[in-house]
N, C-alpha and C. Protein backbone atom coordinates (compact mmCIF):
# COMPACT_ATOMS: atom_id res chain seq x y z
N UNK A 1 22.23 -33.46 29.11
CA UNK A 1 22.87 -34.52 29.88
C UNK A 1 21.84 -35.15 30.79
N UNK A 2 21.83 -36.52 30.97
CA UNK A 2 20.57 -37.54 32.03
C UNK A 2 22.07 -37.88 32.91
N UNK A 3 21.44 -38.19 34.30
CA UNK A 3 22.20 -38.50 35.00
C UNK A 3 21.17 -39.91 35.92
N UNK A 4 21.87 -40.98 35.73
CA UNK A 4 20.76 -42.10 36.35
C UNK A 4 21.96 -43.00 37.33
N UNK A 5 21.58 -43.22 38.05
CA UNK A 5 21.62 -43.70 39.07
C UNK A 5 21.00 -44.52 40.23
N UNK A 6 20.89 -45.88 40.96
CA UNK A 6 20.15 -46.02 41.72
C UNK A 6 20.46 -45.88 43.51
N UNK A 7 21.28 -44.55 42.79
CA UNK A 7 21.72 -44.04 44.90
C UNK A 7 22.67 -45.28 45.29
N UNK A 8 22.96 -44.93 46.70
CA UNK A 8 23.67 -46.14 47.41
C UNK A 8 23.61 -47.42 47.85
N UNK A 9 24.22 -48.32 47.41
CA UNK A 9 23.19 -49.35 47.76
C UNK A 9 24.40 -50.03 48.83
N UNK A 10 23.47 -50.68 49.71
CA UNK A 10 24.05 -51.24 51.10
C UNK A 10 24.30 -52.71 50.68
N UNK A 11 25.40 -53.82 51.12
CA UNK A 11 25.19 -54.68 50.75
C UNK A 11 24.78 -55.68 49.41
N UNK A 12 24.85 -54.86 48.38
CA UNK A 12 24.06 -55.34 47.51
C UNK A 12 24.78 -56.80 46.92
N UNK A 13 23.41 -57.65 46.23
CA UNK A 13 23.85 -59.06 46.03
C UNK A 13 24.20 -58.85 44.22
N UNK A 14 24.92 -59.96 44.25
CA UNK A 14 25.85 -60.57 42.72
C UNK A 14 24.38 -59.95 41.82
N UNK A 15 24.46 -59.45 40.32
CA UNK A 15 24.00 -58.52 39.41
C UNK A 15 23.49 -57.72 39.71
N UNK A 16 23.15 -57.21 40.79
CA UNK A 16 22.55 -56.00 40.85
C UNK A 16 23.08 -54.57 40.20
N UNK A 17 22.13 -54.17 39.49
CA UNK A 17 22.04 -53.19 38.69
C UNK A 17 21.97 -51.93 39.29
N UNK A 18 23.65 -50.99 39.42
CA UNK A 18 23.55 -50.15 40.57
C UNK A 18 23.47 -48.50 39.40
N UNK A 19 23.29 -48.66 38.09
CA UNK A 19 22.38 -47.64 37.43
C UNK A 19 21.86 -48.19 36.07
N UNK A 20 21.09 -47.57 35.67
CA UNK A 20 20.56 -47.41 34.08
C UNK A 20 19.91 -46.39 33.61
N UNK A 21 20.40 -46.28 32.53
CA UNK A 21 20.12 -45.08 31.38
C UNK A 21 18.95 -44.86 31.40
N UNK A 22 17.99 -45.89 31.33
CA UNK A 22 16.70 -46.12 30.56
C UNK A 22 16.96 -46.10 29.08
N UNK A 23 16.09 -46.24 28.41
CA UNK A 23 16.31 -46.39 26.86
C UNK A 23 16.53 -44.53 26.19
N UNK A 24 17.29 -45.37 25.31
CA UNK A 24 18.27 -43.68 24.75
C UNK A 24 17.90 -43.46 23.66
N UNK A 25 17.94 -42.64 22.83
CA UNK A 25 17.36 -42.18 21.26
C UNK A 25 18.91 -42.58 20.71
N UNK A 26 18.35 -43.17 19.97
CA UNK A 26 19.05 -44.05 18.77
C UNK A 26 20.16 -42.59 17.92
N UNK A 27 21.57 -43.13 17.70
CA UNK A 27 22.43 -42.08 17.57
C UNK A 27 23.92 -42.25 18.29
N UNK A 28 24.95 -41.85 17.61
CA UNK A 28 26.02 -41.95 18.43
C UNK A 28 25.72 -40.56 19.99
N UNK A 29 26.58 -40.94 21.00
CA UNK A 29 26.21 -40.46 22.02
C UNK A 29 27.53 -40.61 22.86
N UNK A 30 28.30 -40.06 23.63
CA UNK A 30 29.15 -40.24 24.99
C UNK A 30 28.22 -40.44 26.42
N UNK A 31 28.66 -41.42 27.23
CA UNK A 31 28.65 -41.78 28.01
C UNK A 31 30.01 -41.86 29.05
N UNK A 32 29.73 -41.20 30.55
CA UNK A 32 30.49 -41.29 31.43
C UNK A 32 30.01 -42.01 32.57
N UNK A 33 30.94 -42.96 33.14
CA UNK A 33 30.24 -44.06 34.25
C UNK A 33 31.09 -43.35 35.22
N UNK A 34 30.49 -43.23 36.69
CA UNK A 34 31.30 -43.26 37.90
C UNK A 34 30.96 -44.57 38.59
N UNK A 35 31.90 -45.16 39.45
CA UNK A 35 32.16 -46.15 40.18
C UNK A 35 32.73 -46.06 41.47
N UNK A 36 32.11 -45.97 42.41
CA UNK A 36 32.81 -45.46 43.91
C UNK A 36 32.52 -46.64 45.06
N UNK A 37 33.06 -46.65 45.75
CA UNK A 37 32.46 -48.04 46.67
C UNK A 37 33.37 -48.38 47.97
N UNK A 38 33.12 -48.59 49.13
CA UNK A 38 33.52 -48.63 50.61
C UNK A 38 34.74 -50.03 50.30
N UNK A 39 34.43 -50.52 49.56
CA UNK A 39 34.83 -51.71 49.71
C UNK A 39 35.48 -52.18 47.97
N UNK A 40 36.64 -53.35 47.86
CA UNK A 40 36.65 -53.23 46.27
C UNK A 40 35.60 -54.07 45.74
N UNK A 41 35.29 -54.21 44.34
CA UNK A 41 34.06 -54.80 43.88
C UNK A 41 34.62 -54.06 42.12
N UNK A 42 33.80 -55.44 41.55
CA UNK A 42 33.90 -55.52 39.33
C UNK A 42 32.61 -54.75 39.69
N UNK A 43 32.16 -54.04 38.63
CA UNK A 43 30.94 -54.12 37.95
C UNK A 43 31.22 -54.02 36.05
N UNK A 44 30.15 -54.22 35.54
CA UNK A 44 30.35 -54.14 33.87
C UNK A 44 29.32 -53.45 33.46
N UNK A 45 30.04 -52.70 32.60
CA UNK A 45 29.07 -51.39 32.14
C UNK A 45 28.49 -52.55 30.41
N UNK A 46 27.15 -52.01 30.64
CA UNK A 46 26.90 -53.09 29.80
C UNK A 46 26.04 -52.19 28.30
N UNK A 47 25.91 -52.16 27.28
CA UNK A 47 25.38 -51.68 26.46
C UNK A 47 23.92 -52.20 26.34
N UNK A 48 22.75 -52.49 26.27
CA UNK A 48 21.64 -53.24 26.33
C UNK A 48 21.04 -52.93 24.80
N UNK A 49 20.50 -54.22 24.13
CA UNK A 49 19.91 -54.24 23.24
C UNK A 49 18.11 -53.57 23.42
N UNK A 50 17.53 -53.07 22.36
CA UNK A 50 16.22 -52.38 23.02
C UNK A 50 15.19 -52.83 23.55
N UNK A 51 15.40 -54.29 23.67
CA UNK A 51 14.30 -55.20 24.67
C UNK A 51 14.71 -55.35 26.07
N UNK A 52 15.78 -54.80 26.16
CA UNK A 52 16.64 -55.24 27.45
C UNK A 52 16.87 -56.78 27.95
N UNK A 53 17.28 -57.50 26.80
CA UNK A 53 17.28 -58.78 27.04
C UNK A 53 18.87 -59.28 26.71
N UNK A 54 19.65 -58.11 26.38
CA UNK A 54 20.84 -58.94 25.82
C UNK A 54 21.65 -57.80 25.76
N UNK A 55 23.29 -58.31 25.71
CA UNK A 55 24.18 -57.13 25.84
C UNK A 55 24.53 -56.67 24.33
N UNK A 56 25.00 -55.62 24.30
CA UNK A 56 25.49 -55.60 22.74
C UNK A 56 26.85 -54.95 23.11
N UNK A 57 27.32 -54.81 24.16
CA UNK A 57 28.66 -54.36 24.26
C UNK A 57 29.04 -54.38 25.79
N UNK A 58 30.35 -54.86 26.69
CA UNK A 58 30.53 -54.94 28.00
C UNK A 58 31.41 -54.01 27.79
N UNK A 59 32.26 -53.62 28.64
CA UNK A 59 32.96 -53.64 29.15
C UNK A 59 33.21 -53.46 31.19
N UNK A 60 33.60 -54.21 31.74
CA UNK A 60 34.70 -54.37 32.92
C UNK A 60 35.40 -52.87 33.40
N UNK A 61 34.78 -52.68 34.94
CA UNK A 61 35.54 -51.45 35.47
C UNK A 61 35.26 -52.43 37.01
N UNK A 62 36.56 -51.79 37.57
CA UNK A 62 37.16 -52.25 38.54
C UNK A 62 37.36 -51.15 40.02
N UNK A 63 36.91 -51.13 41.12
CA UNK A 63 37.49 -50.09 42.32
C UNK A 63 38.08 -50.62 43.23
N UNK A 64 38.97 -49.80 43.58
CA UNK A 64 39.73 -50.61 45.05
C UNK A 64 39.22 -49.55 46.04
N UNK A 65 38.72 -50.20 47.37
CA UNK A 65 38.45 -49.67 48.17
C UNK A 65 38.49 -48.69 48.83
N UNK A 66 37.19 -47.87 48.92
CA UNK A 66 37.40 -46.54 49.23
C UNK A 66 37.94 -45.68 48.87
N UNK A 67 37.44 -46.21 46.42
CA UNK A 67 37.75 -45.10 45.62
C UNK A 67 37.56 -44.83 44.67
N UNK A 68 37.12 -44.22 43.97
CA UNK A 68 36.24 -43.66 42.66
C UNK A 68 37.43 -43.94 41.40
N UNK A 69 36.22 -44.56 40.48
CA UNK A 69 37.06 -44.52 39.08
C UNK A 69 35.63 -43.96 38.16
N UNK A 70 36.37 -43.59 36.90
CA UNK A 70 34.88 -42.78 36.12
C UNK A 70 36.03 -43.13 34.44
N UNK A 71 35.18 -43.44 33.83
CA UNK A 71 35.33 -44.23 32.16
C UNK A 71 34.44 -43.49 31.52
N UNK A 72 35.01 -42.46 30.63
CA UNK A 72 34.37 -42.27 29.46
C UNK A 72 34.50 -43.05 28.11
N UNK A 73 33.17 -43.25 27.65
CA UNK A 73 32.96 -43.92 26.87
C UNK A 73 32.50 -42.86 25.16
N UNK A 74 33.47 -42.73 24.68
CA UNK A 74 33.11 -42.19 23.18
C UNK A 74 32.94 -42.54 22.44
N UNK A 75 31.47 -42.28 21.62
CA UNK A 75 31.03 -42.91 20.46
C UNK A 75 30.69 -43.67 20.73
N UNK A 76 29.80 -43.93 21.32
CA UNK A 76 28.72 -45.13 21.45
C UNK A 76 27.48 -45.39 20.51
N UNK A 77 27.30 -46.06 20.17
CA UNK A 77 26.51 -46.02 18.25
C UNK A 77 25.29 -46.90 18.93
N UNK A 78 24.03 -45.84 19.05
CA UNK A 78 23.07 -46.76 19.50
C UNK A 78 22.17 -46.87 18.70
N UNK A 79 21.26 -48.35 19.17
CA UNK A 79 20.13 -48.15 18.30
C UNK A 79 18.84 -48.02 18.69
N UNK A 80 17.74 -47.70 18.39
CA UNK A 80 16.74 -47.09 18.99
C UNK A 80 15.92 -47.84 20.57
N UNK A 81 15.92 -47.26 21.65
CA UNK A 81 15.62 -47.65 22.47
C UNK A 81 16.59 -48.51 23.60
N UNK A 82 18.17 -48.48 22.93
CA UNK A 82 19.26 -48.84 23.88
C UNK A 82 19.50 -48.51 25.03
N UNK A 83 20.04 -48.78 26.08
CA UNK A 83 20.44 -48.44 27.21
C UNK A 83 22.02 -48.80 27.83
N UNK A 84 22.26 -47.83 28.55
CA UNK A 84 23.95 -48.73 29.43
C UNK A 84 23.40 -48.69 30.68
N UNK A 85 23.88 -49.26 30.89
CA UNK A 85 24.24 -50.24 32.85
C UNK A 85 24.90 -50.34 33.56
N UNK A 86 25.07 -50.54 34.57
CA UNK A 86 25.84 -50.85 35.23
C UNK A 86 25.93 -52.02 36.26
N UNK A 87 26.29 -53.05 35.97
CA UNK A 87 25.84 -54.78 36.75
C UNK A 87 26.81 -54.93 37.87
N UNK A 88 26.43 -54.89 39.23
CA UNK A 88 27.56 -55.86 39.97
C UNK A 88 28.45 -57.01 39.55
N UNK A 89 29.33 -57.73 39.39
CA UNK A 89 29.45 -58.90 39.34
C UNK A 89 29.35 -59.66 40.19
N UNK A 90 29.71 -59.43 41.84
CA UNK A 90 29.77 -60.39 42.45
C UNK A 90 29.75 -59.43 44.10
N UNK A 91 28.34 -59.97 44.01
CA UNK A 91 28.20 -59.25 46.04
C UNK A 91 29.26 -58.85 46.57
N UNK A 92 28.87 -57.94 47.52
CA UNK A 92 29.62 -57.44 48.32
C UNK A 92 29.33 -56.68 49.70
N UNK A 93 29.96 -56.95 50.73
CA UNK A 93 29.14 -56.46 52.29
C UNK A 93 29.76 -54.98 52.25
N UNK A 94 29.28 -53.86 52.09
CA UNK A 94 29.81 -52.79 52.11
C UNK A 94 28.82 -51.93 51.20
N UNK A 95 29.03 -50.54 50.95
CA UNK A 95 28.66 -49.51 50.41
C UNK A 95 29.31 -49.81 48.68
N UNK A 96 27.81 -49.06 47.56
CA UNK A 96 28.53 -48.98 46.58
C UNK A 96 27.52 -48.20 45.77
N UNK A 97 28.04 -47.30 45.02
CA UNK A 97 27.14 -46.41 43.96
C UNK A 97 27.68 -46.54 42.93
N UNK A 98 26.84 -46.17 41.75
CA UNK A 98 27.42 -45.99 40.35
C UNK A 98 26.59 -45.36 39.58
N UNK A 99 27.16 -44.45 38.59
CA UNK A 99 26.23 -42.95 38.46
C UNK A 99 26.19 -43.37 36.41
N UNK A 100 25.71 -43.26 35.62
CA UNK A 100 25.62 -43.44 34.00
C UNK A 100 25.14 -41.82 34.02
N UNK A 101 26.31 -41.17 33.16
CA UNK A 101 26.28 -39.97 32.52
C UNK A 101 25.62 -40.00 31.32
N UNK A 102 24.89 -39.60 30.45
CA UNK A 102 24.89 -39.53 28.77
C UNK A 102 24.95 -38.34 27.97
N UNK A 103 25.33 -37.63 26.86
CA UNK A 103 25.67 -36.65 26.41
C UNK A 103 25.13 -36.66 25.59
């Protein structure tokens, strides 16, 4: 199991990228996202193609303030050098973390 994360971030502005995988060995794989945050706020867990230039799969997770949600993701079919994410959508003045599990 990798556990990536970029800690807490204060304030952070519209896309900021609050984890990533880094690139993954090609293979189906589970993935678990946590999402916790002072305040509510979208982020989108994003699948990344192996240049990191493009998505190959979103999906949308949502917190209401001052509370953890966590999405497992099964069967994720990657291809060599993929990654998941985790993107802000849209700033926010407050506290927010988000943790990418992989299995």
């Amino acid at each position: 199991m990798a556990w990536a994360t970029a800690g807490v971030q204060t304030n952070p502005a519209t896309d900021a990228i609050l984890a990533d995988s880094g690139a993954l060995a090609t293979g189906v794989t589970e993935a678990t996202v946590i999402l916790g945050a002072s305040v509510a706020c979208i982020c989108t867990i994003e699948q990344r193609n192996a240049a990191n230039s493009a998505n190959v799969n979103t999906q949308v997770i949502a917190v209401a303030a001052n509370a953890v949600e966590q999405i497992t993701l099964p069967g994720v079919n990657l291809a060599a050098s993929e990654r998941i994410r985790l993107r802000l959508n849209v700033g926010v003045t407050g506290s927010v973390q988000a943790s990418v599990f992989t299995f």
